[in-house]
C-alpha atoms as a PDB file:
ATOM      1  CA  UNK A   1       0.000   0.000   0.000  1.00  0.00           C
ATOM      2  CA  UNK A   2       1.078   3.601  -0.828  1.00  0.00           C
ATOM      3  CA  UNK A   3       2.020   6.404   1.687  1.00  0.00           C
ATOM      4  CA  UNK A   4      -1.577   7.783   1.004  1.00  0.00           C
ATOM      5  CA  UNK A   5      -3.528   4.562   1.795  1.00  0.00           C
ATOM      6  CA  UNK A   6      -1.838   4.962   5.096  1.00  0.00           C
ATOM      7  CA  UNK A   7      -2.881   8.391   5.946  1.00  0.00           C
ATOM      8  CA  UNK A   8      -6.758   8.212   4.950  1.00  0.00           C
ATOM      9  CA  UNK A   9      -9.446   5.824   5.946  1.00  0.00           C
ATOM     10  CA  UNK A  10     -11.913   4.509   3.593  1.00  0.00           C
ATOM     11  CA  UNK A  11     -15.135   6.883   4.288  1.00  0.00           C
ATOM     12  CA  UNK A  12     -14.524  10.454   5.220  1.00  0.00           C
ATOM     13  CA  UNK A  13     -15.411  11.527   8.235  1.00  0.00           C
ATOM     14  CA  UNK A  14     -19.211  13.338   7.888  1.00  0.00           C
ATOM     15  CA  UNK A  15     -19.840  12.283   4.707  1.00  0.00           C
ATOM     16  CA  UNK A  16     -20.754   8.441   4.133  1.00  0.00           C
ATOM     17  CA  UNK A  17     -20.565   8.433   0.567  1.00  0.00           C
ATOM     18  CA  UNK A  18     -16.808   9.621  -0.390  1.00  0.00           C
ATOM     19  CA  UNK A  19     -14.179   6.347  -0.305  1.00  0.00           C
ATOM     20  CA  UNK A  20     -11.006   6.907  -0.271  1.00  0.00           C
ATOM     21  CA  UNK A  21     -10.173   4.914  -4.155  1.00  0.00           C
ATOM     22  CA  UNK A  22      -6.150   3.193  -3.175  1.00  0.00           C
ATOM     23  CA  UNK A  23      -3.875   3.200  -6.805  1.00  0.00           C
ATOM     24  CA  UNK A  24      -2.629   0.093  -7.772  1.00  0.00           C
ATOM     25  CA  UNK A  25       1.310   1.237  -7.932  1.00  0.00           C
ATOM     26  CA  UNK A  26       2.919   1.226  -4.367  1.00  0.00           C
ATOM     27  CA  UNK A  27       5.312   4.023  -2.649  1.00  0.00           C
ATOM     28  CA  UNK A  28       8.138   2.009  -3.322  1.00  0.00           C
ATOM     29  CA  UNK A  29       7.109   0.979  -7.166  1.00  0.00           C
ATOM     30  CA  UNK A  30       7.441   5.394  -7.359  1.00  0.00           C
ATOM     31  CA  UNK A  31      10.641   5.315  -5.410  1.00  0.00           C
ATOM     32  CA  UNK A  32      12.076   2.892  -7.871  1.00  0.00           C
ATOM     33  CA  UNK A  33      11.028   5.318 -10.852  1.00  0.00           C
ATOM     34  CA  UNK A  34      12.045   8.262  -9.109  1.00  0.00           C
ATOM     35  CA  UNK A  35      15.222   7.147  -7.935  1.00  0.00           C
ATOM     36  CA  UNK A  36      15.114   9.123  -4.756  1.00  0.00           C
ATOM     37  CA  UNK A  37      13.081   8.773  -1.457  1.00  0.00           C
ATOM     38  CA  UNK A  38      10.540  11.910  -1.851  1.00  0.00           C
ATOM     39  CA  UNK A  39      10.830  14.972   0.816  1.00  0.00           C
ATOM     40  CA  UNK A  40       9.730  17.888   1.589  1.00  0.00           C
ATOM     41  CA  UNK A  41      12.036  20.787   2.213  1.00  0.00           C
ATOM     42  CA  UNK A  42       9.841  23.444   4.400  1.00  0.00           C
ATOM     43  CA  UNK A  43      11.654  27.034   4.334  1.00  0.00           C
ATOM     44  CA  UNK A  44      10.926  29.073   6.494  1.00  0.00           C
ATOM     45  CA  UNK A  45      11.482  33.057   7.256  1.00  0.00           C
ATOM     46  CA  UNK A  46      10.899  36.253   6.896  1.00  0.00           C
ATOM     47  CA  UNK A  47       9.727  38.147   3.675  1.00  0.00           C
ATOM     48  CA  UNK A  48      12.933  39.276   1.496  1.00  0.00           C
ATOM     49  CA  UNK A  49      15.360  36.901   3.435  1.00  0.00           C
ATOM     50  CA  UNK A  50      15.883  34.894  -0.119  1.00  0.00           C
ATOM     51  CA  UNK A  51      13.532  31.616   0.328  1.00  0.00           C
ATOM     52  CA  UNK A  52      12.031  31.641  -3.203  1.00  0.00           C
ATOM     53  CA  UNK A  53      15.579  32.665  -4.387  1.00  0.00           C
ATOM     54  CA  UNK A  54      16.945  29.822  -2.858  1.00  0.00           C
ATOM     55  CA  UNK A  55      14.062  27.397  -3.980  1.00  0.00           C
ATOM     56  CA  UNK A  56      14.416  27.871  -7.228  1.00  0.00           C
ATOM     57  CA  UNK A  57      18.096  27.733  -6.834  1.00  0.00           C
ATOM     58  CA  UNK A  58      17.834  24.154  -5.232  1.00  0.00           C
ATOM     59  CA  UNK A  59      15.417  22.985  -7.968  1.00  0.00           C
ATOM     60  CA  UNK A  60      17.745  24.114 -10.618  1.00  0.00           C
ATOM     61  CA  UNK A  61      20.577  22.362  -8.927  1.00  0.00           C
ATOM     62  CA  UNK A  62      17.904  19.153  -8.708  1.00  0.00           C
ATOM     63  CA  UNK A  63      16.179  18.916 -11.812  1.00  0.00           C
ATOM     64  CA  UNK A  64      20.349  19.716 -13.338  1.00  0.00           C
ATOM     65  CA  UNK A  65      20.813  16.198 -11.659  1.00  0.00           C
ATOM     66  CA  UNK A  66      18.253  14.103 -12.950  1.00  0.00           C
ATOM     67  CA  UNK A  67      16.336  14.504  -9.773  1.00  0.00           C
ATOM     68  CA  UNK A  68      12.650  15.168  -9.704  1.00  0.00           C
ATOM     69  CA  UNK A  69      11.731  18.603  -8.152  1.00  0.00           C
ATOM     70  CA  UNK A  70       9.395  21.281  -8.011  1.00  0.00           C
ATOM     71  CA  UNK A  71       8.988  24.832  -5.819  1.00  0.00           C
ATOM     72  CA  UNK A  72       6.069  25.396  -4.053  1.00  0.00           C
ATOM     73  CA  UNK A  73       6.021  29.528  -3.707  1.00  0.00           C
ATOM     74  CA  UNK A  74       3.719  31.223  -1.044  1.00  0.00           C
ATOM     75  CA  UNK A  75       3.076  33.832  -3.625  1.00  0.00           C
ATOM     76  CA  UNK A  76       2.533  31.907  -6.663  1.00  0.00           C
ATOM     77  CA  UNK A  77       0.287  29.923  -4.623  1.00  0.00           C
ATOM     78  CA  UNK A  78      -1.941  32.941  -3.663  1.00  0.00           C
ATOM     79  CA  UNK A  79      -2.093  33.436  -7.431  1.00  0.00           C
ATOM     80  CA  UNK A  80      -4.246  30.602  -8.019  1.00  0.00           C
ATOM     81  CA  UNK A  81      -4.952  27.930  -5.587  1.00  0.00           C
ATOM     82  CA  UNK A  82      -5.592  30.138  -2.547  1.00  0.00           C
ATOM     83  CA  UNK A  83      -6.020  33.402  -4.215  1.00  0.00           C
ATOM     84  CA  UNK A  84      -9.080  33.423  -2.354  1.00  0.00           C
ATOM     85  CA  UNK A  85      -7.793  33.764   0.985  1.00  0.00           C
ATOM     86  CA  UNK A  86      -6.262  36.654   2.731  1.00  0.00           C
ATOM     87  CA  UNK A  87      -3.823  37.384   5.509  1.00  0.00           C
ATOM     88  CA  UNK A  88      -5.965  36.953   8.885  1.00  0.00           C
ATOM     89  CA  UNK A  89      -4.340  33.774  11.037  1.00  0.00           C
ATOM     90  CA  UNK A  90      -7.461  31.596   9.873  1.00  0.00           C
ATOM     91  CA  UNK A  91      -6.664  31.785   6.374  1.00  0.00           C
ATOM     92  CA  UNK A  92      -2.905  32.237   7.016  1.00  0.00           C
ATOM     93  CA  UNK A  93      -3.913  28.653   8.466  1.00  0.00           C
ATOM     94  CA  UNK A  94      -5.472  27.360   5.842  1.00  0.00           C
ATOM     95  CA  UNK A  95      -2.436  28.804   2.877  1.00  0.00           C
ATOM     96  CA  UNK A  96      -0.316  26.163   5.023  1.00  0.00           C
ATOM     97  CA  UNK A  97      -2.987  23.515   5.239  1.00  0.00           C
ATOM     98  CA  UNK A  98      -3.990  23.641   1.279  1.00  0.00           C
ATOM     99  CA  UNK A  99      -0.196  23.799   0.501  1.00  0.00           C
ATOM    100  CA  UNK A 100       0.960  21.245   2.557  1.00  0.00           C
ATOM    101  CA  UNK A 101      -1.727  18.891   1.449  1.00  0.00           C
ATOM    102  CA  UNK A 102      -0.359  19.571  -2.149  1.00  0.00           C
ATOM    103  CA  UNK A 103       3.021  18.806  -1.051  1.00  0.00           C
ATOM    104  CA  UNK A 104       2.084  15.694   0.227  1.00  0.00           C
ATOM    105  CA  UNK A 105       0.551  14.623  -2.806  1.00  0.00           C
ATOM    106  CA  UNK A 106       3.840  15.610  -4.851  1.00  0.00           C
ATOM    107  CA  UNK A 107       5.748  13.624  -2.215  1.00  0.00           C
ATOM    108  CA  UNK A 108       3.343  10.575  -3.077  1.00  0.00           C
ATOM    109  CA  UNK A 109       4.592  10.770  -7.092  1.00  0.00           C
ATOM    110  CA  UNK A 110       8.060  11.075  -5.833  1.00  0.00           C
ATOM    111  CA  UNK A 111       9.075  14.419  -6.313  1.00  0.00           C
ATOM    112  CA  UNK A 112      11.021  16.658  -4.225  1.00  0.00           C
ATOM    113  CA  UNK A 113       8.943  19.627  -2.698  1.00  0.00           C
ATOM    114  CA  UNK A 114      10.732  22.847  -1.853  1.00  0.00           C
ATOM    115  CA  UNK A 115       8.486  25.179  -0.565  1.00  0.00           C
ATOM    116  CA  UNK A 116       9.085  28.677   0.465  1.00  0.00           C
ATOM    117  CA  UNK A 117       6.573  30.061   2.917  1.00  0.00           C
ATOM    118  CA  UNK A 118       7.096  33.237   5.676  1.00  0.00           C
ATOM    119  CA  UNK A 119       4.930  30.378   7.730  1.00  0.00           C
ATOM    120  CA  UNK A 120       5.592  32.398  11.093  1.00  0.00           C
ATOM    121  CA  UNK A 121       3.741  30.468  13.323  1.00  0.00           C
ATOM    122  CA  UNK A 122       4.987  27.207  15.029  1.00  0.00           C
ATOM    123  CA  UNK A 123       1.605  25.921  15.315  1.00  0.00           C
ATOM    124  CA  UNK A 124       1.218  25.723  11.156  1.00  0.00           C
ATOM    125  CA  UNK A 125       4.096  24.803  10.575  1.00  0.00           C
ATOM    126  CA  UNK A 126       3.636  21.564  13.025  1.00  0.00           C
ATOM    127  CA  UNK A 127       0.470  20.854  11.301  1.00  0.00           C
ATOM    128  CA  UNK A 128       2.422  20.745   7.770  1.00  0.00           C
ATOM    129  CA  UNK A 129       4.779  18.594   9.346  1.00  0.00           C
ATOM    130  CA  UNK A 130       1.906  16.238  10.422  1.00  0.00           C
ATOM    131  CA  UNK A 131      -0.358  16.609   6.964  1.00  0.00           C
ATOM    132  CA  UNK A 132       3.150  15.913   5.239  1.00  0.00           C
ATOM    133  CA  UNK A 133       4.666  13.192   7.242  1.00  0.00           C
ATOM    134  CA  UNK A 134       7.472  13.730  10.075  1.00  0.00           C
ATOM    135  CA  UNK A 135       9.548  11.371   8.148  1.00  0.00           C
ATOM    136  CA  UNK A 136       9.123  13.270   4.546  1.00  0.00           C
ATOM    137  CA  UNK A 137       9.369  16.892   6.382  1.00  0.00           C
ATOM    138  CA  UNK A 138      12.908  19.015   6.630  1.00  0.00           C
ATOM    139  CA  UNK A 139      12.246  22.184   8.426  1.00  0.00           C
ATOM    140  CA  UNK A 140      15.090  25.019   7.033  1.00  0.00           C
ATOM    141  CA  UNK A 141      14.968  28.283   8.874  1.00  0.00           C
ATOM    142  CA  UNK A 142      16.153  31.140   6.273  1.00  0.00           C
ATOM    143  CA  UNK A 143      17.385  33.082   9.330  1.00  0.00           C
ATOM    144  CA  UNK A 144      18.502  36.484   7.503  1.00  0.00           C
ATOM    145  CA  UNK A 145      17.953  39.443  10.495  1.00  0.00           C
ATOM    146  CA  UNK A 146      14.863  41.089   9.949  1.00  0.00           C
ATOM    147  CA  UNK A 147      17.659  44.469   9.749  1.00  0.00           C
ATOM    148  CA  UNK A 148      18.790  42.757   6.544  1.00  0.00           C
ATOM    149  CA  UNK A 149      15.512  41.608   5.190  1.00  0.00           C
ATOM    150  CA  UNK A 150      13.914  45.477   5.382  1.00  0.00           C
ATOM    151  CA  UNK A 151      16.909  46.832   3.653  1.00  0.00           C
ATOM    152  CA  UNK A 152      16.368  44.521   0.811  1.00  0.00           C
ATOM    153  CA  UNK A 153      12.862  44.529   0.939  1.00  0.00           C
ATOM    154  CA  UNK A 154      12.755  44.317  -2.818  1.00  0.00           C
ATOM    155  CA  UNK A 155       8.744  44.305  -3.514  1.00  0.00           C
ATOM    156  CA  UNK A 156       8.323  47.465  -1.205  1.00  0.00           C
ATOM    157  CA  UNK A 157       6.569  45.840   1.463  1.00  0.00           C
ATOM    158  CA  UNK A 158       8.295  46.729   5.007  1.00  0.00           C
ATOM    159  CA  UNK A 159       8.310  50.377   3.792  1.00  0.00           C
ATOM    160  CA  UNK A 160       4.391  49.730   2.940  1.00  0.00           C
ATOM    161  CA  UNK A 161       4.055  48.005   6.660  1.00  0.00           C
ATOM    162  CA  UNK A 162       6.056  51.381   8.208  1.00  0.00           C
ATOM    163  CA  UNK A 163       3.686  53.223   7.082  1.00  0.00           C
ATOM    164  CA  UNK A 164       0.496  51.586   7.960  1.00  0.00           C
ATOM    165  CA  UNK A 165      -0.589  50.620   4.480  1.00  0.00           C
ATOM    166  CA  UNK A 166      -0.285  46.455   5.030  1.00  0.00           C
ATOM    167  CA  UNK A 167      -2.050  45.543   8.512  1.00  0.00           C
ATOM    168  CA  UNK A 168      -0.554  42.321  10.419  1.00  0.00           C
ATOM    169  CA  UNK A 169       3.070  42.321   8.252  1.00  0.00           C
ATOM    170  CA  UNK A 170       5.472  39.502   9.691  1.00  0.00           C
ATOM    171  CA  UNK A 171       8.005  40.683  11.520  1.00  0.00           C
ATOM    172  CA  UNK A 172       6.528  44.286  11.937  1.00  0.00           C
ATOM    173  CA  UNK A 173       3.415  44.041  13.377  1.00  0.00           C
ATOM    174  CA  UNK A 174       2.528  40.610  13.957  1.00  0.00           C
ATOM    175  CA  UNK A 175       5.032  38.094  15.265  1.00  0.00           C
ATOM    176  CA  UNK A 176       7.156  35.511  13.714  1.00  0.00           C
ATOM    177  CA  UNK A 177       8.015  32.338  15.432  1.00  0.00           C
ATOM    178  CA  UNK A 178      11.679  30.675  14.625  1.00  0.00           C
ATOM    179  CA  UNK A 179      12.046  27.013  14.821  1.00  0.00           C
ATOM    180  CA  UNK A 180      13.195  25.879  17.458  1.00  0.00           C
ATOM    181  CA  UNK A 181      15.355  22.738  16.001  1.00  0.00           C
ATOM    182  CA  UNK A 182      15.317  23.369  12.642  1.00  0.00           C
ATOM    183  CA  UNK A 183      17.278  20.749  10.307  1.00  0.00           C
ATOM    184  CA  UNK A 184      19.210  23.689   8.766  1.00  0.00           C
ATOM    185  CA  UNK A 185      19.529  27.056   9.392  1.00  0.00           C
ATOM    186  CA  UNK A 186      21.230  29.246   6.632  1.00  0.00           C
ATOM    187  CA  UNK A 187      21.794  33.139   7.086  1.00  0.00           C
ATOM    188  CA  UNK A 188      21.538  34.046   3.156  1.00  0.00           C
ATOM    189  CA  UNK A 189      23.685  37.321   4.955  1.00  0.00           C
ATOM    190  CA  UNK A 190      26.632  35.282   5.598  1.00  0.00           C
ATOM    191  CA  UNK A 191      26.203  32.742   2.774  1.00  0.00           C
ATOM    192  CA  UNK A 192      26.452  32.974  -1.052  1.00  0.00           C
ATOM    193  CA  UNK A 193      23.855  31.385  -2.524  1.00  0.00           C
ATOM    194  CA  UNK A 194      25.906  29.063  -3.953  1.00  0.00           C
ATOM    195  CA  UNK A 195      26.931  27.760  -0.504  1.00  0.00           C
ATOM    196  CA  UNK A 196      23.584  28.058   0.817  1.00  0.00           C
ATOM    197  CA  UNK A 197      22.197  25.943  -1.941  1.00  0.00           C
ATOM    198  CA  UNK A 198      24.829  23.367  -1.934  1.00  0.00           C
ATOM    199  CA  UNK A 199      23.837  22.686   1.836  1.00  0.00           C
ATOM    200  CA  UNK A 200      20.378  22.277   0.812  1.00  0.00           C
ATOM    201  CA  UNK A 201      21.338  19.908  -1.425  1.00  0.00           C
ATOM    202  CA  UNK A 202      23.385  17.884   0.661  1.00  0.00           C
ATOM    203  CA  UNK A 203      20.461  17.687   3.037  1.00  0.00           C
ATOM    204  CA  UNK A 204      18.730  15.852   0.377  1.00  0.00           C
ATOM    205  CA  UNK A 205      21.671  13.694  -1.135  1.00  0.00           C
ATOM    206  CA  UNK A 206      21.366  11.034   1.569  1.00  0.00           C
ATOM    207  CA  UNK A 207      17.493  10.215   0.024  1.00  0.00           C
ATOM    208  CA  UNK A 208      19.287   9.662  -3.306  1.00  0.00           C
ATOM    209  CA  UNK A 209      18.640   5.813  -4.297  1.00  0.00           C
END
């Protein structure tokens, strides 16, 4: 049976007539093709301290090396998939629960997942650990200083949050909650991106099959 027959039960809880349907190819049958044991790389950190930078750095680096991999960006996500929630903590809550349900499901085809998410609170980012798997979840903390990040600020959004014009910004005026024993935790101040990526990779090199 597949990671996902694990996870769900045949009938859905409150409503009788949805079955879970179980695929006839097994986790391991997608290892096999995929030639890698799937994670999911969760980065976490402030806005501007380079997580989508990195991301898409790492996937580069991946796909370059015949791995599977795709980026999972808390932007591009609001594009489409959860473009219609907004920035209160109950549909902050619900960005990481929708996008850590689609992680899962790109674990399950054996792809890596890097997603880049501000994710400040704890709480959320437990429950994508949970939705996800312990086992498949890596927790980074992109731990640039929040000094660093508003210099940068390269879409204009801490000056916007200075001035009152963005209510609840991360890291401003509503809190952000660091790991607390992260897997990795990379200061894209002190790094290159280069060296920043090539840790990331590493991270990953010991699910290589």
């Amino acid at each position: 049976m597949g990671k996902m027959d694990k996870l769900d039960s045949p009938v859905l809880a409150g409503a009788p007539h949805i079955f879970w349907h179980g695929s006839q190819v097994t986790a391991e049958a997608r290892r096999r093709q995929a030639g890698q044991q799937a994670a999911t790389l969760w980065l976490t950190g402030l806005s501007g301290a380079g997580k989508s930078t990195l991301a898409c750095a790492l996937e580069n680096r991946l796909v370059a090396a015949g791995r599977p991999a795709y980026v999972l960006d808390g932007d591009n996500l609001r594009h489409h998939l959860n473009s219609d929630l907004g920035f209160s903590p109950a549909d902050r809550q619900e960005n990481i629960r929708r996008s850590a349900e689609v992680a899962r499901l790109m674990n399950d085809a054996g792809l890596f997942v890097i997603c880049a998410f501000i994710s400040p609170l704890r709480q959320d980012r437990e429950m994508a650990r949970r939705l996800i798997g312990a086992d498949n979840f890596i927790e980074v903390h992109v731990s640039t200083s929040r000094k660093l990040c508003e210099a940068r600020d390269p879409k204009g959004l801490y000056k916007k949050a200075r001035a009152g014009l963005i209510p609840e910004f991360t890291g401003i005026t509503a809190p952000y909650e660091a790991p607390l024993a992260p897997a990795l935790s990379l200061d894209t101040g002190a790094l290159s991106l280069n060296s920043a990526c090539e840790l990331l990779y590493q991270q990953l090199s010991r699910r290589f099959v």
